[in-house]
C-alpha atoms as a PDB file:
ATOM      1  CA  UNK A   1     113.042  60.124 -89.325  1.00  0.00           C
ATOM      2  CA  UNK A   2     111.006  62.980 -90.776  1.00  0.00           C
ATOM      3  CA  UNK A   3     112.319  66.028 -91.577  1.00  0.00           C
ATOM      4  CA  UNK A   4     110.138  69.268 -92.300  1.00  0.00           C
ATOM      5  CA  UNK A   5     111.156  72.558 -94.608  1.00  0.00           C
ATOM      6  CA  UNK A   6     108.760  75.257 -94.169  1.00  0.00           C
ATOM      7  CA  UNK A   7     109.125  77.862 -97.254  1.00  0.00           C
ATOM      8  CA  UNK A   8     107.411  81.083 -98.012  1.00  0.00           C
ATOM      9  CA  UNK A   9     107.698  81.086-101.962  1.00  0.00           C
ATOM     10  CA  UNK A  10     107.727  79.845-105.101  1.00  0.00           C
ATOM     11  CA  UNK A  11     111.524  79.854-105.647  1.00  0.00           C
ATOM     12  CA  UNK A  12     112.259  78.278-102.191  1.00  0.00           C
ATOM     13  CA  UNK A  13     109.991  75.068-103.135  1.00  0.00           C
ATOM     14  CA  UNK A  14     111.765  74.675-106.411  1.00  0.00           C
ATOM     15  CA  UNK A  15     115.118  74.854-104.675  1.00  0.00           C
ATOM     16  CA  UNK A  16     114.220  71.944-102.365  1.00  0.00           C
ATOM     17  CA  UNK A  17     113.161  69.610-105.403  1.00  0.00           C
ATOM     18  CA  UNK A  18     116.257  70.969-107.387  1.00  0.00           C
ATOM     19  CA  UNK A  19     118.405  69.931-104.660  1.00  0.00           C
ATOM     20  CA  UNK A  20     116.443  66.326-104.421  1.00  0.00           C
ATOM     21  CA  UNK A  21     116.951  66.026-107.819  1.00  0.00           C
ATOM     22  CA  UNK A  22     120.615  66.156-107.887  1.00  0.00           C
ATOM     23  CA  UNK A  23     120.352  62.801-105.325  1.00  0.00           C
ATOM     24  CA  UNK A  24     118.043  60.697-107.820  1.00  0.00           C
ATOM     25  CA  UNK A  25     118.659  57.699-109.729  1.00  0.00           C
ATOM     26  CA  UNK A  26     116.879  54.805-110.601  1.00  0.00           C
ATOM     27  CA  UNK A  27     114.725  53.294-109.858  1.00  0.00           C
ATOM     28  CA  UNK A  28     114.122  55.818-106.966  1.00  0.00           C
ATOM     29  CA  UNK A  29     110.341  56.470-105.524  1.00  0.00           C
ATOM     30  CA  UNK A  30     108.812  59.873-104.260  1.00  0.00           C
ATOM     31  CA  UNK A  31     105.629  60.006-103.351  1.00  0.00           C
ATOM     32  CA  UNK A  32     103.871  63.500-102.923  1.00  0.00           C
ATOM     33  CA  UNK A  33     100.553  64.143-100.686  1.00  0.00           C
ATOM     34  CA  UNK A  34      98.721  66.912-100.094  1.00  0.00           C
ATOM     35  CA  UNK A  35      95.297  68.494-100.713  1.00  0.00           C
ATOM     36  CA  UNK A  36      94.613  70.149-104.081  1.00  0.00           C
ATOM     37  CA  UNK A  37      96.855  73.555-104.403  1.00  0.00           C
ATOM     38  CA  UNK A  38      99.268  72.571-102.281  1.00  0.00           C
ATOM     39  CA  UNK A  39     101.851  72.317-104.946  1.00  0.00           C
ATOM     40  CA  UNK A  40     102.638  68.378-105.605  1.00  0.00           C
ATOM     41  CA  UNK A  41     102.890  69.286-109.050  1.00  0.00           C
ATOM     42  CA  UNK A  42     105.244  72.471-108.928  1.00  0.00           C
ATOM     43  CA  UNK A  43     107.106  70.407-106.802  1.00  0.00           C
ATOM     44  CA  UNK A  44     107.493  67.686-109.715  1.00  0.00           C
ATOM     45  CA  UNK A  45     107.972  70.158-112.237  1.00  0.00           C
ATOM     46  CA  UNK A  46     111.274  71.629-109.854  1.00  0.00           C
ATOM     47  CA  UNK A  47     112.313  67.814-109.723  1.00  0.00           C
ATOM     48  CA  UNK A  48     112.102  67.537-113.742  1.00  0.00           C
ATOM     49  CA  UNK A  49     113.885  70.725-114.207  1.00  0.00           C
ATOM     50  CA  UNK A  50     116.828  69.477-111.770  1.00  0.00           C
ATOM     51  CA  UNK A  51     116.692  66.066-113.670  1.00  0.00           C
ATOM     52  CA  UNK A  52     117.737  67.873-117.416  1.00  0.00           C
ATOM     53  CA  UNK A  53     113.836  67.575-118.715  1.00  0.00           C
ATOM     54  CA  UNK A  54     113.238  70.403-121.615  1.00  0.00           C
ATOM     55  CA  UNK A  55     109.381  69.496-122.274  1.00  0.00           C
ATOM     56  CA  UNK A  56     106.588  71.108-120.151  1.00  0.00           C
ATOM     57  CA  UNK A  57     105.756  68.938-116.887  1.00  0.00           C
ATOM     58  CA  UNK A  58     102.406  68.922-116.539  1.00  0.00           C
ATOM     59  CA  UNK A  59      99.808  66.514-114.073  1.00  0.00           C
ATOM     60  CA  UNK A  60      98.836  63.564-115.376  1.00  0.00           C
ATOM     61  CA  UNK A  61      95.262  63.581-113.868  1.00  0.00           C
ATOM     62  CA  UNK A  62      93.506  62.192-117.079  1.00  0.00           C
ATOM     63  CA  UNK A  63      96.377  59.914-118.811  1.00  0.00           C
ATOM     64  CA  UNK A  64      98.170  59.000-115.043  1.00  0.00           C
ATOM     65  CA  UNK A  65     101.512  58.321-116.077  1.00  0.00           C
ATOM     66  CA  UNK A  66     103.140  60.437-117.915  1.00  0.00           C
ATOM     67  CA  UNK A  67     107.512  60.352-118.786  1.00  0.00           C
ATOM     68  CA  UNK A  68     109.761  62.387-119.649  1.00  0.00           C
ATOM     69  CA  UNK A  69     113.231  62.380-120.697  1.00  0.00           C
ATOM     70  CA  UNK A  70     116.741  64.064-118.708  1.00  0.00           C
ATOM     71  CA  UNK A  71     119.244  62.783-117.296  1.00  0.00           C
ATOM     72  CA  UNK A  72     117.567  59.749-116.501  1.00  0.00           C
ATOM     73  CA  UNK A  73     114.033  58.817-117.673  1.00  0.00           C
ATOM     74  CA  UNK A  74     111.360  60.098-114.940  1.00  0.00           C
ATOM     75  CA  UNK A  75     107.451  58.834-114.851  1.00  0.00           C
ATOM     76  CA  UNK A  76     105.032  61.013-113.165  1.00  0.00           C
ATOM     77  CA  UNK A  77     102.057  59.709-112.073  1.00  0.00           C
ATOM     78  CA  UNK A  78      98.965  61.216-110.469  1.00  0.00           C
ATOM     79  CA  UNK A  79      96.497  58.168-109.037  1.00  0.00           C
ATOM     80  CA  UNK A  80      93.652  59.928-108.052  1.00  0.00           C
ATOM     81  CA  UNK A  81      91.270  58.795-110.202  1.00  0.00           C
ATOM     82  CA  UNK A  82      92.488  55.101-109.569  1.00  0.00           C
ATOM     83  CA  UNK A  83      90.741  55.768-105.960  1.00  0.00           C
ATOM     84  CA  UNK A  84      88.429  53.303-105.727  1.00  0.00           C
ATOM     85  CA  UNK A  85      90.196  51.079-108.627  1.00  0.00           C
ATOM     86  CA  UNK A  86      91.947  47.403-109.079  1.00  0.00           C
ATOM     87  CA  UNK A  87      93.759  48.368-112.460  1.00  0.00           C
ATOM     88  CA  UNK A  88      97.326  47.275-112.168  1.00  0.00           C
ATOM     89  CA  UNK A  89      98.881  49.549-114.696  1.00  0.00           C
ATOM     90  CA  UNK A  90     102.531  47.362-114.364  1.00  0.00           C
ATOM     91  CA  UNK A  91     103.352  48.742-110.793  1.00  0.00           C
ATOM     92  CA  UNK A  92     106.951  46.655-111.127  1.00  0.00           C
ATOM     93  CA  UNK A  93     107.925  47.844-114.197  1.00  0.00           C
ATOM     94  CA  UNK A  94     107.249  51.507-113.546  1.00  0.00           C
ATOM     95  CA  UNK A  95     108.993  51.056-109.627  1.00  0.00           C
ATOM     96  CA  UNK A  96     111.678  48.455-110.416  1.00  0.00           C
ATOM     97  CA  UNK A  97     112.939  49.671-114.145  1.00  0.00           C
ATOM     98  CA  UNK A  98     115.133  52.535-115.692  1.00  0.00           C
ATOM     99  CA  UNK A  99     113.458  55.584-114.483  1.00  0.00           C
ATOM    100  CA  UNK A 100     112.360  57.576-111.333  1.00  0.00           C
ATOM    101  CA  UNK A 101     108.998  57.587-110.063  1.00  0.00           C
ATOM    102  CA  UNK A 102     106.934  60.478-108.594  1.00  0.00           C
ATOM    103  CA  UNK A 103     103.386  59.086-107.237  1.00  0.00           C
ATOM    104  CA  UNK A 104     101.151  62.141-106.698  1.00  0.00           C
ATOM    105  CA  UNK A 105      98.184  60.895-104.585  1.00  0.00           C
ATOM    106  CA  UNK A 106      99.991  57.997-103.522  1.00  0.00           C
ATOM    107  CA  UNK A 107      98.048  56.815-100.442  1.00  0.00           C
ATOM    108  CA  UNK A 108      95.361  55.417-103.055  1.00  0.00           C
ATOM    109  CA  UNK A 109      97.878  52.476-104.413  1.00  0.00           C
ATOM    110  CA  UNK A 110      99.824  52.068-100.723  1.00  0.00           C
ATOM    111  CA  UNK A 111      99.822  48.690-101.411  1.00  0.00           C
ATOM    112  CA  UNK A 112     101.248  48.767-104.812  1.00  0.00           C
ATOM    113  CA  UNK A 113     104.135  50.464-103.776  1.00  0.00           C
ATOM    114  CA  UNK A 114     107.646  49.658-103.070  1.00  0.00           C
ATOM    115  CA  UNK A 115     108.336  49.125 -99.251  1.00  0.00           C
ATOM    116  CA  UNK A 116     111.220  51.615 -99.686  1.00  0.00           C
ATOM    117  CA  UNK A 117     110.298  55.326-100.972  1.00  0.00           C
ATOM    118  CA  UNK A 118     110.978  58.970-100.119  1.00  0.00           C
ATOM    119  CA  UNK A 119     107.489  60.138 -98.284  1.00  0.00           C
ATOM    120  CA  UNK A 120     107.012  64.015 -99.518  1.00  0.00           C
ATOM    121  CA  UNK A 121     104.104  66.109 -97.862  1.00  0.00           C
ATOM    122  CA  UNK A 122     103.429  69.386 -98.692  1.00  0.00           C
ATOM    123  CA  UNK A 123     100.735  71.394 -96.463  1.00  0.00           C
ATOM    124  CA  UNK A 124      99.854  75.155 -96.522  1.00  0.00           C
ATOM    125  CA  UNK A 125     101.102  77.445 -93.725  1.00  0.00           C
ATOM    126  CA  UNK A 126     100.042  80.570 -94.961  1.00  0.00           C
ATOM    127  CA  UNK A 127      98.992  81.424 -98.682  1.00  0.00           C
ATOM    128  CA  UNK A 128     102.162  81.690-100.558  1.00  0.00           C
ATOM    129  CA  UNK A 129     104.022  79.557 -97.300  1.00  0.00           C
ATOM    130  CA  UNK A 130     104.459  75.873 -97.522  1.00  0.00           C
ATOM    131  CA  UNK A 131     105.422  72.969 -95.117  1.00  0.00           C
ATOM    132  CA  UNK A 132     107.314  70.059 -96.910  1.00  0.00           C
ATOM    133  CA  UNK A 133     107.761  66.933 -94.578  1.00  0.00           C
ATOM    134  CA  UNK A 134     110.025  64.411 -95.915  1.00  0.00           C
ATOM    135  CA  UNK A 135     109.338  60.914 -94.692  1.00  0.00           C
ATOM    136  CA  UNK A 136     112.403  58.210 -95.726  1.00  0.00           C
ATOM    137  CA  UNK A 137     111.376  54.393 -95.460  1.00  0.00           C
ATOM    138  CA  UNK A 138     114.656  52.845 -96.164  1.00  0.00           C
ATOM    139  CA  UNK A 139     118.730  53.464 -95.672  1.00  0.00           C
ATOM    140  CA  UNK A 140     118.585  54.683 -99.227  1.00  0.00           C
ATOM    141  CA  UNK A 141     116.123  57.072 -98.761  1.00  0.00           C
ATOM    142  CA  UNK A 142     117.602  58.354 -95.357  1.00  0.00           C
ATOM    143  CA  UNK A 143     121.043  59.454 -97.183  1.00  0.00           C
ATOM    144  CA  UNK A 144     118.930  61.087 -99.559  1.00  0.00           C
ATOM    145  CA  UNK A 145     117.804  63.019 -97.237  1.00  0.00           C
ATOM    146  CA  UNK A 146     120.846  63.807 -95.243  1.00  0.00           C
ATOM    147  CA  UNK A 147     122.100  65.147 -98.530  1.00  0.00           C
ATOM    148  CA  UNK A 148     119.101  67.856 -98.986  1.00  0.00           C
ATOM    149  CA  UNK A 149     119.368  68.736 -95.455  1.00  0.00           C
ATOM    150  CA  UNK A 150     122.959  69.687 -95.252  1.00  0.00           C
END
């Protein structure tokens, strides 16, 4: 069932992905949509912060995976340029193994991905304001949920 946060800053957004973060293990899957600007990639950075990563999160966009280490090991991957692609870059190792996954642009490998996953979408509402819809697929993903919503 989806559940939507609207937020009107910076600080609110990173509190959401802190408080996902604290939920995570592996080999957990977020994916994050939304059109350029939105903030997929703040959104990751919050998540790496809450995860115990020291080094600069940045998007992927030209090297499309990137990791870093925390508490667990986290990949970060932005797909857009794999749009109109057939590289398999070792979907099961990077969705099944040691680390959690955030897909940025994930829509472009749907069928690569697992059939459970945490659904993020994150839309404008006004110019600092933000709608974050979180879609669970899967019991695992649900409790997740439940546990950012309280």
């Amino acid at each position: 069932m989806e559940k939507k946060f609207e937020v009107f800053s910076l600080e609110e957004t990173q509190a959401i992905a802190t408080k996902l973060a604290a939920l995570l293990t592996p080999p957990d899957v977020i994916t994050l949509e939304g059109n350029l600007g939105a903030g997929k990639t703040t959104f990751t950075q919050a998540l790496a912060k809450g995860l115990g990563v020291k080094r600069t999160v940045n998007s992927p966009t030209y090297t499309i995976v990137k990791q870093y280490m925390g508490t667990y090991p986290l990949n970060h991957l932005d797909v857009y340029r794999l749009a109109d692609s057939e590289e398999d870059l070792g979907w099961d190792e990077l969705f099944y193994g040691d680390a959690i996954s955030v897909i940025e642009w994930a829509h472009l490998i749907k069928d690569e991905l697992p059939e459970e996953r945490l659904e993020i979408r994150i839309e404008h509402s006004s110019e600092t304001g933000r709608i974050i819809t979180f879609n669970p697929i899967g019991t695992r993903y649900e409790t997740i949920c439940e546990g950012v919503f309280l």
